[in-house]
C-alpha atoms as a PDB file:
ATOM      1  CA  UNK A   1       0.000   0.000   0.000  1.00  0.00           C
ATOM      2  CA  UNK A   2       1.579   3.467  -1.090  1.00  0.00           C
ATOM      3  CA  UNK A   3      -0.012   6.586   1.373  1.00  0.00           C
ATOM      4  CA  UNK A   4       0.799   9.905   0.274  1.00  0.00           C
ATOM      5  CA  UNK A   5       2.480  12.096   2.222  1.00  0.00           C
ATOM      6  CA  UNK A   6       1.739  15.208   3.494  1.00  0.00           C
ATOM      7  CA  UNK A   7       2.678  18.532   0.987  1.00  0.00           C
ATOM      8  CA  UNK A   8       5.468  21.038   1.582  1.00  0.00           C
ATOM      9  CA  UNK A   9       3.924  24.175  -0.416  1.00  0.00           C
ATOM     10  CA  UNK A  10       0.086  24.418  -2.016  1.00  0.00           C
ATOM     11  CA  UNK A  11       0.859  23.947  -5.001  1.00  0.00           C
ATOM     12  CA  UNK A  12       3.083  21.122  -5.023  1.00  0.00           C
ATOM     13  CA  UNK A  13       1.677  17.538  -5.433  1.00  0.00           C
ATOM     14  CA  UNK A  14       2.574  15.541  -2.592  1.00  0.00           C
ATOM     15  CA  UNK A  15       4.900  12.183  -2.290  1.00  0.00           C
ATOM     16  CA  UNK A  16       4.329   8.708  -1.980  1.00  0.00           C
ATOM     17  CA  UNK A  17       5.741   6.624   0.885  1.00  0.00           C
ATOM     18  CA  UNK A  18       5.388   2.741   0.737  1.00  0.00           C
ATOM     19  CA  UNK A  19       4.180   0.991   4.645  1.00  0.00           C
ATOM     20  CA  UNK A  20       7.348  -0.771   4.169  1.00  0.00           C
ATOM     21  CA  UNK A  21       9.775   2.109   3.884  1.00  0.00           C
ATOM     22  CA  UNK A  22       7.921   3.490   7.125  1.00  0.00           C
ATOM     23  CA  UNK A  23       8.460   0.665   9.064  1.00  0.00           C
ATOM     24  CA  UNK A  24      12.122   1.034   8.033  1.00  0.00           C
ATOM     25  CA  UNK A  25      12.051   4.642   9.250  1.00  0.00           C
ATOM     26  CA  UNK A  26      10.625   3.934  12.659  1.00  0.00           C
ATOM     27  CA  UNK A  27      13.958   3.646  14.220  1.00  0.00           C
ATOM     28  CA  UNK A  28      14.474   7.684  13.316  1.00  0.00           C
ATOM     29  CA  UNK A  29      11.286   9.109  13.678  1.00  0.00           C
ATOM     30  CA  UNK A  30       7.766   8.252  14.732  1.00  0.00           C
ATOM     31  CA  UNK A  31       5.703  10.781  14.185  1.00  0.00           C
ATOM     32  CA  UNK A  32       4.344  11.074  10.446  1.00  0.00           C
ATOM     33  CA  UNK A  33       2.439  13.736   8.431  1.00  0.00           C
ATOM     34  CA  UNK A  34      -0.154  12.397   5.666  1.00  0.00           C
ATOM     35  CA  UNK A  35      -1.632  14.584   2.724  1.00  0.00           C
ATOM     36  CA  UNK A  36      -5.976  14.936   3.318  1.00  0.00           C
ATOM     37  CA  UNK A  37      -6.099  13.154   0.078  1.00  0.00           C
ATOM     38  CA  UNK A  38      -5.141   9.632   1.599  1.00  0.00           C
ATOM     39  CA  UNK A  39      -8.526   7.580   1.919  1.00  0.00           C
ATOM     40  CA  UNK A  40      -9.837   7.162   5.121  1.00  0.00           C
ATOM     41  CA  UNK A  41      -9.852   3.665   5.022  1.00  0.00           C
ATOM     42  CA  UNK A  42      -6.128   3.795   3.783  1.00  0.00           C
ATOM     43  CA  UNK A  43      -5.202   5.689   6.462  1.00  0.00           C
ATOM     44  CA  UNK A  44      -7.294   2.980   9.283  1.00  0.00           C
ATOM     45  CA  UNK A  45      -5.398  -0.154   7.208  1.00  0.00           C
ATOM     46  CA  UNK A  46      -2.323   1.654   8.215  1.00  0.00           C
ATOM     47  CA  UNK A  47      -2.939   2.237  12.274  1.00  0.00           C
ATOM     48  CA  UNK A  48      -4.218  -1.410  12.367  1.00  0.00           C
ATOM     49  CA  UNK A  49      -1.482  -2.482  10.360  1.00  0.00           C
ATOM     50  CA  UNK A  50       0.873  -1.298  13.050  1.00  0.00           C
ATOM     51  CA  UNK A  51      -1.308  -2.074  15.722  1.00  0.00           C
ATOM     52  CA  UNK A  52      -1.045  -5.791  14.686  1.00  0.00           C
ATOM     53  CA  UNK A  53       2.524  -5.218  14.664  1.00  0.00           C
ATOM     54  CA  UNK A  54       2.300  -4.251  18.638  1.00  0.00           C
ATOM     55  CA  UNK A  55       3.161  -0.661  18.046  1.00  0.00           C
ATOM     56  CA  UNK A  56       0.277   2.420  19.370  1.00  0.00           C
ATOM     57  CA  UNK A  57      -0.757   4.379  16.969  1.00  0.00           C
ATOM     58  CA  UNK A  58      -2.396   7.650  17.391  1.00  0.00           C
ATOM     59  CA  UNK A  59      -4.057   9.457  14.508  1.00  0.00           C
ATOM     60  CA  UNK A  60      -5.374  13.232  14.556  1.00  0.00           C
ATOM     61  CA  UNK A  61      -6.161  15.892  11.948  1.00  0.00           C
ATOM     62  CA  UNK A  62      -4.063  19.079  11.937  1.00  0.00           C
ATOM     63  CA  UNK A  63      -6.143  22.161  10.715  1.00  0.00           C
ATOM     64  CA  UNK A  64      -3.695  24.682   9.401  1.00  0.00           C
ATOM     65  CA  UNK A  65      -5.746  27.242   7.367  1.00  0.00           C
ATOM     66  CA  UNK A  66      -9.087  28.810   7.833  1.00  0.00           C
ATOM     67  CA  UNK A  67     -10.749  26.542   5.296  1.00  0.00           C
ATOM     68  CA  UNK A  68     -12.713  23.328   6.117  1.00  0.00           C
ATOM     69  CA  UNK A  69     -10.465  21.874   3.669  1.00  0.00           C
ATOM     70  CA  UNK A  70      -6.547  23.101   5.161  1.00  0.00           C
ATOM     71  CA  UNK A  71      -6.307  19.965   7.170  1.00  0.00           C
ATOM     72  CA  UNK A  72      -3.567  16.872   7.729  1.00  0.00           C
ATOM     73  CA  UNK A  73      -2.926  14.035   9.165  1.00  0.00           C
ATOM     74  CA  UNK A  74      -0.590  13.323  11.763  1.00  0.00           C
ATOM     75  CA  UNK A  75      -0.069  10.056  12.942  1.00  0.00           C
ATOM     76  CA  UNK A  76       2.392   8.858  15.859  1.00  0.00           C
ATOM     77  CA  UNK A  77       3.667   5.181  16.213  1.00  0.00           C
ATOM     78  CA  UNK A  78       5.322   4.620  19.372  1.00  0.00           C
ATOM     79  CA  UNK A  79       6.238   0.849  20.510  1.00  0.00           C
END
């Protein structure tokens, strides 16, 4: 499963991040930042994904604009 994550300007189309290279990168960092146009259910495969693994996974959306629609998702995985 490829997620997409989260963009570093508006206008720029975001990158794609494999579950495997993530589980790679837990060693470095845990905390993650998703684009809003990863599926829901994309998003829920991932946290029970890890879950299964034994990690905790916590999942929130970050509003950073006015609009409804300025919004990401940050999601921590700590073992």
């Amino acid at each position: 499963m490829e997620l997409k994550l989260a963009r570093t300007s508006l206008n720029a189309t975001p990158k794609g991040i494999r579950l495997e290279d993530i589980e790679e990168n837990l060693d470095k960092k845990s905390i993650f930042y998703f684009d809003k146009d990863n599926s829901h259910k994309d998003l829920k495969n991932l946290i029970e994904y890890f879950e299964d693994q034994g990690y905790s996974v916590y999942m929130r959306e970050v509003k950073h604009g006015l609009n409804e629609s300025d919004y990401i998702y940050e999601i921590h995985i700590v073992n």
